[in-house]
N, C-alpha and C. Protein backbone atom coordinates (compact mmCIF):
# COMPACT_ATOMS: atom_id res chain seq x y z
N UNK A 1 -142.21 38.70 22.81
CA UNK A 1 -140.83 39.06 23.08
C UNK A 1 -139.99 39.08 21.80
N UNK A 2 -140.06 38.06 20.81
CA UNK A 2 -139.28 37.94 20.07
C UNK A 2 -139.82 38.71 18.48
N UNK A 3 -141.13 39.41 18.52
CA UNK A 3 -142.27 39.36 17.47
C UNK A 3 -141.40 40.85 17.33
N UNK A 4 -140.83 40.43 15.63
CA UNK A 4 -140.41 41.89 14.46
C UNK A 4 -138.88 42.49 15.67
N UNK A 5 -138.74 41.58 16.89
CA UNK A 5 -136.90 41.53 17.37
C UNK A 5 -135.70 41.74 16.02
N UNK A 6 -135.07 42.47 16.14
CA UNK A 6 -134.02 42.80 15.39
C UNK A 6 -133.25 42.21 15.15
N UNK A 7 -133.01 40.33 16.12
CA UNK A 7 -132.65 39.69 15.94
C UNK A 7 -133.30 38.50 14.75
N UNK A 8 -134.02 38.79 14.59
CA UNK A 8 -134.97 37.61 13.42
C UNK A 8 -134.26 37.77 12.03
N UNK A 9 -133.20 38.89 11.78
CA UNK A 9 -132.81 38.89 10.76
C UNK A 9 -131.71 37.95 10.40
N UNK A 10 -131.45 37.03 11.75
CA UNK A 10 -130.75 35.85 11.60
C UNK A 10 -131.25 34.81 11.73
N UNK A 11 -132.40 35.01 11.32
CA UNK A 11 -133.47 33.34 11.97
C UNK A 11 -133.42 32.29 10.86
N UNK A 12 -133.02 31.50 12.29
CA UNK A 12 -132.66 29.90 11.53
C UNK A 12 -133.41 28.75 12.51
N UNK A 13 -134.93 28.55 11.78
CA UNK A 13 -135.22 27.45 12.70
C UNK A 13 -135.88 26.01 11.58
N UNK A 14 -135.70 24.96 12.79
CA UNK A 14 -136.01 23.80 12.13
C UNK A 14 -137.22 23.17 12.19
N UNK A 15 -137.65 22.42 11.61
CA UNK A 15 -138.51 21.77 11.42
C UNK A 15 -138.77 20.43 11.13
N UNK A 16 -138.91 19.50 12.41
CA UNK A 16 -138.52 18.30 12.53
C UNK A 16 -139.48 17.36 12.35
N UNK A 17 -139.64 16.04 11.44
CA UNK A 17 -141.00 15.56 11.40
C UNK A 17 -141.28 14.47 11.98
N UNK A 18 -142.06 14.29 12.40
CA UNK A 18 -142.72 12.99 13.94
C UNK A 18 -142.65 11.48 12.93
N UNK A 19 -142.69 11.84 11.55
CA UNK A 19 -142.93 10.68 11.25
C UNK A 19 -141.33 10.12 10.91
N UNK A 20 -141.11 8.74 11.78
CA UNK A 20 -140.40 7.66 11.47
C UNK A 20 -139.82 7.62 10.42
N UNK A 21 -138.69 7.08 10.26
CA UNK A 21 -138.39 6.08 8.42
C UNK A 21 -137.85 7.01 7.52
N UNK A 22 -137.88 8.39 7.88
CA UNK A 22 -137.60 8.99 6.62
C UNK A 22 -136.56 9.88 7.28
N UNK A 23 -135.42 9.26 6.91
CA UNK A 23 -133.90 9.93 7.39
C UNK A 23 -133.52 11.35 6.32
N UNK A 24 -133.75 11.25 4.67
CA UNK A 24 -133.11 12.17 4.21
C UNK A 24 -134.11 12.45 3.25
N UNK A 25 -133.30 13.30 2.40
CA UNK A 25 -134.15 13.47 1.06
C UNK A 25 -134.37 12.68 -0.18
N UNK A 26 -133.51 11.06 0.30
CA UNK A 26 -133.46 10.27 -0.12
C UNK A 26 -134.74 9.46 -0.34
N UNK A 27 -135.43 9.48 0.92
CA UNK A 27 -136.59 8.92 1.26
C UNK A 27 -137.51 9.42 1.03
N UNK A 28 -137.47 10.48 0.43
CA UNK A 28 -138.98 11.12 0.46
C UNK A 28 -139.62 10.77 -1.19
N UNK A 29 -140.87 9.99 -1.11
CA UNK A 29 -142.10 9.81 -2.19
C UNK A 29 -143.12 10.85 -2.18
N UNK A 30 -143.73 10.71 -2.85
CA UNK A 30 -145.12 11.33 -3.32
C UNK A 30 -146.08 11.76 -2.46
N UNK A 31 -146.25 10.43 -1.88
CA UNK A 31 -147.02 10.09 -0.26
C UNK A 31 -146.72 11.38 1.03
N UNK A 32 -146.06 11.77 0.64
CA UNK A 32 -144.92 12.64 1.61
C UNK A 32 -145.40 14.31 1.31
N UNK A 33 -146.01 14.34 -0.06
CA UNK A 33 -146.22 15.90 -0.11
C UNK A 33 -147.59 16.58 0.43
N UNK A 34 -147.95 16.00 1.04
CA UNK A 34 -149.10 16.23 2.00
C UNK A 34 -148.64 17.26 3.75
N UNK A 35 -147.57 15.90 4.13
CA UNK A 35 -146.88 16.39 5.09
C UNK A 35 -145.69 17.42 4.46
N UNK A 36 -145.49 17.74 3.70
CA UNK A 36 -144.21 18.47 3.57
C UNK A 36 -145.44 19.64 3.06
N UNK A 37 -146.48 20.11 2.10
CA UNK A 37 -147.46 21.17 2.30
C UNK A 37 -147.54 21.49 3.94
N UNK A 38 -147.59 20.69 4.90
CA UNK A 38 -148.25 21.24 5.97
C UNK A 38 -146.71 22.04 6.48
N UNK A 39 -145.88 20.92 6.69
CA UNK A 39 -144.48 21.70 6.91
C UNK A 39 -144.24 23.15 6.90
N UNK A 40 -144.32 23.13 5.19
CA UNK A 40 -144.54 24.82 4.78
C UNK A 40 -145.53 25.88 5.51
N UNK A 41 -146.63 25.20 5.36
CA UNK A 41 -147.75 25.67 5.80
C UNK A 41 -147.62 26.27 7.75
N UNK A 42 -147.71 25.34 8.64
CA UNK A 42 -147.45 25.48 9.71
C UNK A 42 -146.08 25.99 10.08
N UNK A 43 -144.61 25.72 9.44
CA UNK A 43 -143.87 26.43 10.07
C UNK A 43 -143.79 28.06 10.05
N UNK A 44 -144.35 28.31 8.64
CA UNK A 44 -144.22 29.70 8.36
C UNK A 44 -145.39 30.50 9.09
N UNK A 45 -146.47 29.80 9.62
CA UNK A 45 -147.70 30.15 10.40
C UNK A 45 -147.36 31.10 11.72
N UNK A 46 -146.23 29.39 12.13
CA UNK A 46 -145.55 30.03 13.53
C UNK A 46 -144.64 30.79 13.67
N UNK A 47 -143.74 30.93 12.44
CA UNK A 47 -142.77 31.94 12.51
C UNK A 47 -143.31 33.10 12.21
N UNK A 48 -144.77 33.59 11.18
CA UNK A 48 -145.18 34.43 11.61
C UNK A 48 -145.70 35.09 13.25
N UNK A 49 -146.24 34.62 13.51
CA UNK A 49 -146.81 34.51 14.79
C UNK A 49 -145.69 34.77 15.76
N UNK A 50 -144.83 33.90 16.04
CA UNK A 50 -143.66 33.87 17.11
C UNK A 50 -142.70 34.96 16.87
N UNK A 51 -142.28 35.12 15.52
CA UNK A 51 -141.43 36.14 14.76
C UNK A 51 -141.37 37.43 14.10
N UNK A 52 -142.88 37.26 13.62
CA UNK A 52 -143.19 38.71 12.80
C UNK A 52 -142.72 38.23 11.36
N UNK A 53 -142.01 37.22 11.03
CA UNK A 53 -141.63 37.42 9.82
C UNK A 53 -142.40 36.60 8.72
N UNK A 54 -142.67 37.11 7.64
CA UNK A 54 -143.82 36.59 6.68
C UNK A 54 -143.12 35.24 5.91
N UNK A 55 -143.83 34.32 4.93
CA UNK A 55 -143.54 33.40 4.51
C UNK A 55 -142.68 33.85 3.25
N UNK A 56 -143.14 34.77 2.48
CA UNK A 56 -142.32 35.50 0.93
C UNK A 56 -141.33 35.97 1.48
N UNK A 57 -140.68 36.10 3.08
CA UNK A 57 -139.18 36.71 3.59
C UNK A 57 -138.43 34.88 3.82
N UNK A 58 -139.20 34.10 3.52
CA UNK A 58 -137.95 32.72 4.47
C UNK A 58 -138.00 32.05 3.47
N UNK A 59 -136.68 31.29 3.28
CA UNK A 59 -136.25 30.21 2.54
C UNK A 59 -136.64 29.20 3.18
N UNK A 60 -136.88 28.04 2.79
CA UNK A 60 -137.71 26.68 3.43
C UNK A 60 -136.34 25.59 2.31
N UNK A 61 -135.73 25.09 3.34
CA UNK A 61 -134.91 23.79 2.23
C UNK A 61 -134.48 22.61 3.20
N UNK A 62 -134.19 21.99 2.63
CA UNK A 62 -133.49 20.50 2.96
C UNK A 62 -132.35 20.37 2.77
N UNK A 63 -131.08 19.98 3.88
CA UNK A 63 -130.05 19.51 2.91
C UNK A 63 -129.63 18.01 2.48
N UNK A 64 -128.89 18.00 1.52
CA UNK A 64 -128.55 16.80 1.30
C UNK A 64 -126.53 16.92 1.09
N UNK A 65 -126.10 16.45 1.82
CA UNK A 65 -126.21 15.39 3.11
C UNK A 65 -126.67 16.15 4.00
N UNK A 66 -127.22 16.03 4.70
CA UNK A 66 -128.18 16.04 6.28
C UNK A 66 -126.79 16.26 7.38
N UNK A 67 -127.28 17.09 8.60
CA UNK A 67 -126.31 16.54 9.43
C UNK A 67 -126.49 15.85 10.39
N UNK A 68 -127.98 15.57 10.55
CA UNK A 68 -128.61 14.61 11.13
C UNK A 68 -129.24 13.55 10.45
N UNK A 69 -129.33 12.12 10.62
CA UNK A 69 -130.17 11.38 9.44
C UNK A 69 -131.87 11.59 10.20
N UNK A 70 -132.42 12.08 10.69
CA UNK A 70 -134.06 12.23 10.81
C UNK A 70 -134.40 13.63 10.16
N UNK A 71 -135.21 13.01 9.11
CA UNK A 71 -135.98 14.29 7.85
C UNK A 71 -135.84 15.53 8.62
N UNK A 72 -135.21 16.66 8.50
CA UNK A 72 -135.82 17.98 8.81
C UNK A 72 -135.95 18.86 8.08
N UNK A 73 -137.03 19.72 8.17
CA UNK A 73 -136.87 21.42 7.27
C UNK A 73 -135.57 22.71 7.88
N UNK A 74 -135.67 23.33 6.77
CA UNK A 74 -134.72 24.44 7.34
C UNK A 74 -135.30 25.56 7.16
N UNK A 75 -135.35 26.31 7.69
CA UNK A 75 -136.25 27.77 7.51
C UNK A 75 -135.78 29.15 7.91
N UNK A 76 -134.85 29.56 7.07
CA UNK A 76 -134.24 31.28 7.34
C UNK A 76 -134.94 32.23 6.31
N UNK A 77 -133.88 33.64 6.80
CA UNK A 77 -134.62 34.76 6.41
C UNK A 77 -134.05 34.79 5.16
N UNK A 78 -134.08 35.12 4.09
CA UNK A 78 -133.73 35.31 3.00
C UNK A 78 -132.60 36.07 2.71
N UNK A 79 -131.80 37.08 3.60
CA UNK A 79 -130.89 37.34 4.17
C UNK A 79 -129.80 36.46 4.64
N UNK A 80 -130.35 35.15 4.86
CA UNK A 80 -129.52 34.46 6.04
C UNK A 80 -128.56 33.73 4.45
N UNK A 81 -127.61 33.43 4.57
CA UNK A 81 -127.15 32.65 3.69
C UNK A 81 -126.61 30.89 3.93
N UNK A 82 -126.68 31.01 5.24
CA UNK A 82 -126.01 30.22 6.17
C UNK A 82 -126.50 28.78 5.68
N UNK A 83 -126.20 27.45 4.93
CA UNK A 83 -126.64 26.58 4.63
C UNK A 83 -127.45 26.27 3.32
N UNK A 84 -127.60 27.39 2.89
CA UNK A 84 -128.27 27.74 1.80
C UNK A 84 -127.53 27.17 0.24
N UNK A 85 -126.13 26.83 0.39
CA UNK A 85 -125.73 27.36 -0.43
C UNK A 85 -125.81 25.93 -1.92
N UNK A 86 -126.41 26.21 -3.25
CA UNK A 86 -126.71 25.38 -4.02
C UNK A 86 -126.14 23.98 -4.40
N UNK A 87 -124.99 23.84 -3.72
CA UNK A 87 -124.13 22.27 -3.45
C UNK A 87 -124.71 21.48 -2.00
N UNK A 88 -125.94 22.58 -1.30
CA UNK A 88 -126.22 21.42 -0.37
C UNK A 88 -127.63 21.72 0.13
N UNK A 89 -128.37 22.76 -0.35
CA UNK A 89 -129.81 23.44 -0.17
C UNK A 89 -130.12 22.96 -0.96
N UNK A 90 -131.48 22.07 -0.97
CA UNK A 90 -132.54 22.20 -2.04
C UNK A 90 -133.64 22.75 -1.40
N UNK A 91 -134.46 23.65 -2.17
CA UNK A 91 -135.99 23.96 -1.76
C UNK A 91 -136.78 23.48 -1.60
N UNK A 92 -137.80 23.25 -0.63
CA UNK A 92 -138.93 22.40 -0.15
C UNK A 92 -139.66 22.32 -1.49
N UNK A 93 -140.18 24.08 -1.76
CA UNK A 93 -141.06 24.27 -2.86
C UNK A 93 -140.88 22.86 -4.29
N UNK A 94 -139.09 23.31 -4.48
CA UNK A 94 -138.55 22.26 -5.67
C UNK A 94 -138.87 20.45 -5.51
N UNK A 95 -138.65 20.68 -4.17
CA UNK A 95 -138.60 19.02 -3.62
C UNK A 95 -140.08 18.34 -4.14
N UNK A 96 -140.99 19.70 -3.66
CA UNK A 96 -142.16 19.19 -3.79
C UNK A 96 -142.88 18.53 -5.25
N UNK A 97 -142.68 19.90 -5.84
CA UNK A 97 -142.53 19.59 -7.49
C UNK A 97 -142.19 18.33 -8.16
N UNK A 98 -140.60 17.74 -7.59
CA UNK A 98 -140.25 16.74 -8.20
C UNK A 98 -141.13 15.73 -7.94
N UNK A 99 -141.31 15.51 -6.53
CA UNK A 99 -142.02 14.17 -5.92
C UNK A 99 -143.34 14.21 -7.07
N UNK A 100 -144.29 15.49 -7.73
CA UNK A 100 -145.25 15.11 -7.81
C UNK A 100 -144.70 15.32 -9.37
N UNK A 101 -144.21 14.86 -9.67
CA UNK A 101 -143.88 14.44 -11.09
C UNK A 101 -143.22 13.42 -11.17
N UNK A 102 -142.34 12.32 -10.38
CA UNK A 102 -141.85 11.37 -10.16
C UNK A 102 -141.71 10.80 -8.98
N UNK A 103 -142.78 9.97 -7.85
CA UNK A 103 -142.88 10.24 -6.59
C UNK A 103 -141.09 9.13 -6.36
N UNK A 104 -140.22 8.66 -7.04
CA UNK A 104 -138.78 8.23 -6.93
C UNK A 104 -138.13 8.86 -7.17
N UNK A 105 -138.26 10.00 -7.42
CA UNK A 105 -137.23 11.54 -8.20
C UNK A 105 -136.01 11.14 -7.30
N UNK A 106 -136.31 11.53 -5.72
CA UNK A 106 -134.63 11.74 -5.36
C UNK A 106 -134.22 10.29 -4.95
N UNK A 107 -134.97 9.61 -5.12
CA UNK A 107 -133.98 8.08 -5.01
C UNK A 107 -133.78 7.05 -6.05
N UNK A 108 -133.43 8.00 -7.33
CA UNK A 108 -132.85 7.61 -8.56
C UNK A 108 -131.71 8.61 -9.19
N UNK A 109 -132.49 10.09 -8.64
CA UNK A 109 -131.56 10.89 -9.14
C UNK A 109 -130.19 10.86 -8.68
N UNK A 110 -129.51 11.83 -9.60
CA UNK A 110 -127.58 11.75 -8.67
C UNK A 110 -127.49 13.06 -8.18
N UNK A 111 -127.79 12.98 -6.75
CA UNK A 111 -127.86 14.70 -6.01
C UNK A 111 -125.49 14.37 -5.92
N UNK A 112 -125.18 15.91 -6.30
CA UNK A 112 -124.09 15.99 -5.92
C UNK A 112 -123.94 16.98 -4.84
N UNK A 113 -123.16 17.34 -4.31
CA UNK A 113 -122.71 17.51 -3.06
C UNK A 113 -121.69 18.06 -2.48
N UNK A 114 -121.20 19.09 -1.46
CA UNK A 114 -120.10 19.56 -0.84
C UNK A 114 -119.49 18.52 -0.13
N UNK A 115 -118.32 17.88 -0.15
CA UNK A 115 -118.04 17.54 1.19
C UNK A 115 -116.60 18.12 1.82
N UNK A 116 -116.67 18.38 3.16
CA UNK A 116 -115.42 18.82 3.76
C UNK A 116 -114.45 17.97 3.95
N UNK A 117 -113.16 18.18 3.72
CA UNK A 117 -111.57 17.49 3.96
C UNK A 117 -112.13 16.30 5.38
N UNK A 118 -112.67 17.44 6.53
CA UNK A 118 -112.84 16.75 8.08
C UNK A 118 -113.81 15.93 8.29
N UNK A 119 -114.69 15.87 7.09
CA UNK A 119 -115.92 15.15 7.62
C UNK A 119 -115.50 13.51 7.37
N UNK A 120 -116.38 12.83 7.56
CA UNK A 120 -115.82 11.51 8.19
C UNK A 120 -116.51 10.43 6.78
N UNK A 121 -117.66 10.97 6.13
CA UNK A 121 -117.38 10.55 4.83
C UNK A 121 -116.45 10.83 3.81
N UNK A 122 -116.04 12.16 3.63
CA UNK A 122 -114.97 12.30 2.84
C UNK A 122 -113.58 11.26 2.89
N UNK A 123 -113.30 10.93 4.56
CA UNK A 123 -112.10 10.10 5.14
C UNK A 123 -112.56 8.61 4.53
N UNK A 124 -113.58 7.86 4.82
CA UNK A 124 -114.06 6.88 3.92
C UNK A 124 -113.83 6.74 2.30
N UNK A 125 -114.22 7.50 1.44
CA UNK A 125 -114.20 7.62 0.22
C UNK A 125 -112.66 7.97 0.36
N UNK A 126 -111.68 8.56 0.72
CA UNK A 126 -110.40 8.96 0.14
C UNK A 126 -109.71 7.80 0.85
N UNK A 127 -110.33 6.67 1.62
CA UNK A 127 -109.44 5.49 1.99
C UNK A 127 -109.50 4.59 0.89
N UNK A 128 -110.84 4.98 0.24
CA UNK A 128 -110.93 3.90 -0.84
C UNK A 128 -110.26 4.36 -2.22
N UNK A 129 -110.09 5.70 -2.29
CA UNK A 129 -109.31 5.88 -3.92
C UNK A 129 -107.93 5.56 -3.97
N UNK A 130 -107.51 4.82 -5.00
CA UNK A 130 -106.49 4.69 -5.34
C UNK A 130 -105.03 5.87 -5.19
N UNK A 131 -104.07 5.84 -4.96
CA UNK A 131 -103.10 6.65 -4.49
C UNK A 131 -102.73 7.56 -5.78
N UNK A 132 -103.20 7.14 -7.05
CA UNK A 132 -102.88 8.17 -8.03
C UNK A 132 -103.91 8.98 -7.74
N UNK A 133 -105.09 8.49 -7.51
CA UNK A 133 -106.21 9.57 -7.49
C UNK A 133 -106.37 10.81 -6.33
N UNK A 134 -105.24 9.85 -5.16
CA UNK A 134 -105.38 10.81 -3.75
C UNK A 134 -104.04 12.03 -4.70
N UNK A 135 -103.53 11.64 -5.56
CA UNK A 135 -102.17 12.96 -5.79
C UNK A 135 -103.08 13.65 -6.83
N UNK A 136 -103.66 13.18 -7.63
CA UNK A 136 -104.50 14.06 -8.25
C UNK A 136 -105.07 14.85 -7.97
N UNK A 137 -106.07 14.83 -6.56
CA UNK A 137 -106.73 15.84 -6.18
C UNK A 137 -105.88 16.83 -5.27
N UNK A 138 -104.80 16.00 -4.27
CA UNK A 138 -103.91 17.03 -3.69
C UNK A 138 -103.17 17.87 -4.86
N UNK A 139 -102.95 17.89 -6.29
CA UNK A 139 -103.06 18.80 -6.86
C UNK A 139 -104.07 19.63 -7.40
N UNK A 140 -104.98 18.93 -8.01
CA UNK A 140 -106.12 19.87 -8.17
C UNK A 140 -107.00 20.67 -7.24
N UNK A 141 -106.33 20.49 -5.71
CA UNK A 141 -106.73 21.60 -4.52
C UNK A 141 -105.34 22.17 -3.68
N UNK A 142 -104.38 22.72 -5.13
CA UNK A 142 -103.15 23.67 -4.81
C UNK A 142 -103.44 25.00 -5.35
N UNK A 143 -103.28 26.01 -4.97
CA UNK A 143 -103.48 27.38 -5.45
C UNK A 143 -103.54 27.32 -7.20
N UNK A 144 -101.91 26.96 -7.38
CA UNK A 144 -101.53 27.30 -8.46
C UNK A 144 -102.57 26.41 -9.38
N UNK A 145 -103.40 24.98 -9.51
CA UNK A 145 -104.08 24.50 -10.07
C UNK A 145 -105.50 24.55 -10.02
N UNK A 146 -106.23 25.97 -8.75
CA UNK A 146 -107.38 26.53 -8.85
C UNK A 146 -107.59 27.60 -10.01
N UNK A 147 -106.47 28.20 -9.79
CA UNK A 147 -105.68 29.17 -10.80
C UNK A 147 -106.31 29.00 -12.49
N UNK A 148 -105.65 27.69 -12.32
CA UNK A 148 -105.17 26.85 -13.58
C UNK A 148 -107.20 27.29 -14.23
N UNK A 149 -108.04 25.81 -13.22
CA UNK A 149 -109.01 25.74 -13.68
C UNK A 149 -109.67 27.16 -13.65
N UNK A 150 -109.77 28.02 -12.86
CA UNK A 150 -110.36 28.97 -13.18
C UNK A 150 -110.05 29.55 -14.50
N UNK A 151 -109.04 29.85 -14.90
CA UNK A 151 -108.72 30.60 -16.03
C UNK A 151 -109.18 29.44 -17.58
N UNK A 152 -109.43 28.16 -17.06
CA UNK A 152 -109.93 27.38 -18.06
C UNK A 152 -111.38 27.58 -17.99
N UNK A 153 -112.41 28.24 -17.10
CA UNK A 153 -113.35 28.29 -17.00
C UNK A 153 -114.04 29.16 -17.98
N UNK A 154 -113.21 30.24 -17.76
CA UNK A 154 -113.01 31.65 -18.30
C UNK A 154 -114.03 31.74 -20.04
């Protein structure tokens, strides 16, 4: 039903792993690139199969922050942009790499990060900054001081 559907050009599916303990990308060691090969391996198997669509068409990533804390993959069309975007996508492929060159890579490294005004960590962290720092940023997120930095970017 769904195999080479005209709808697959929005395909966004997940990939959730049975094993316990490992909430983010925080957690993931060395030990781990076995199951994260198969990840790759089997999801793109079935999305061929179920989808029509090949493995060299899908992005495979993780985000960090998560919006769930239990490990999952993410798997769209290369088209899809949706989550993708380099302040909160990392690539399985990359993930993998690191682990097998430092199986502590991401739980030493400093992953930085999007966060939204609404989300409920951002409200945490801006209870804790100091009130010069909350006017600082309510200026440095006013038109006229995007302005500013952009043209300092320049």
């Amino acid at each position: 039903k769904w195999l080479n559907h005209p709808a697959t050009v929005d395909l966004y599916c997940l990939g959730i792993v049975k094993v316990g303990g490992i909430r983010s990308l925080r957690d993931l060691r060395a030990e781990h690139i076995p199951m994260l090969h198969e990840m790759v391996s089997v999801g793109s198997a079935t999305i061929m199969q179920v989808y029509g669509v090949p493995e060299d068409q899908l992005r495979i990533f993780v985000h960090y922050q998560p919006q769930f804390y239990h490990f999952h993959v993410h798997f769209t069309r290369l088209e899809n942009e949706i989550g993708a975007q380099c302040e909160r996508g990392h690539l399985l492929h990359d993930i993998i790499q690191n682990l097998s060159i430092a199986s502590d890579y991401y739980a030493k490294r400093s992953i930085c990060f999007k966060l939204n005004r609404k989300d409920k960590l951002y409200k945490l962290i801006a209870d804790k900054m100091p009130l010069k720092e909350k006017e600082e940023d309510v200026q440095r997120s006013s038109p006229a001081s995007k302005k500013a930095r952009l043209s300092d970017e320049v």
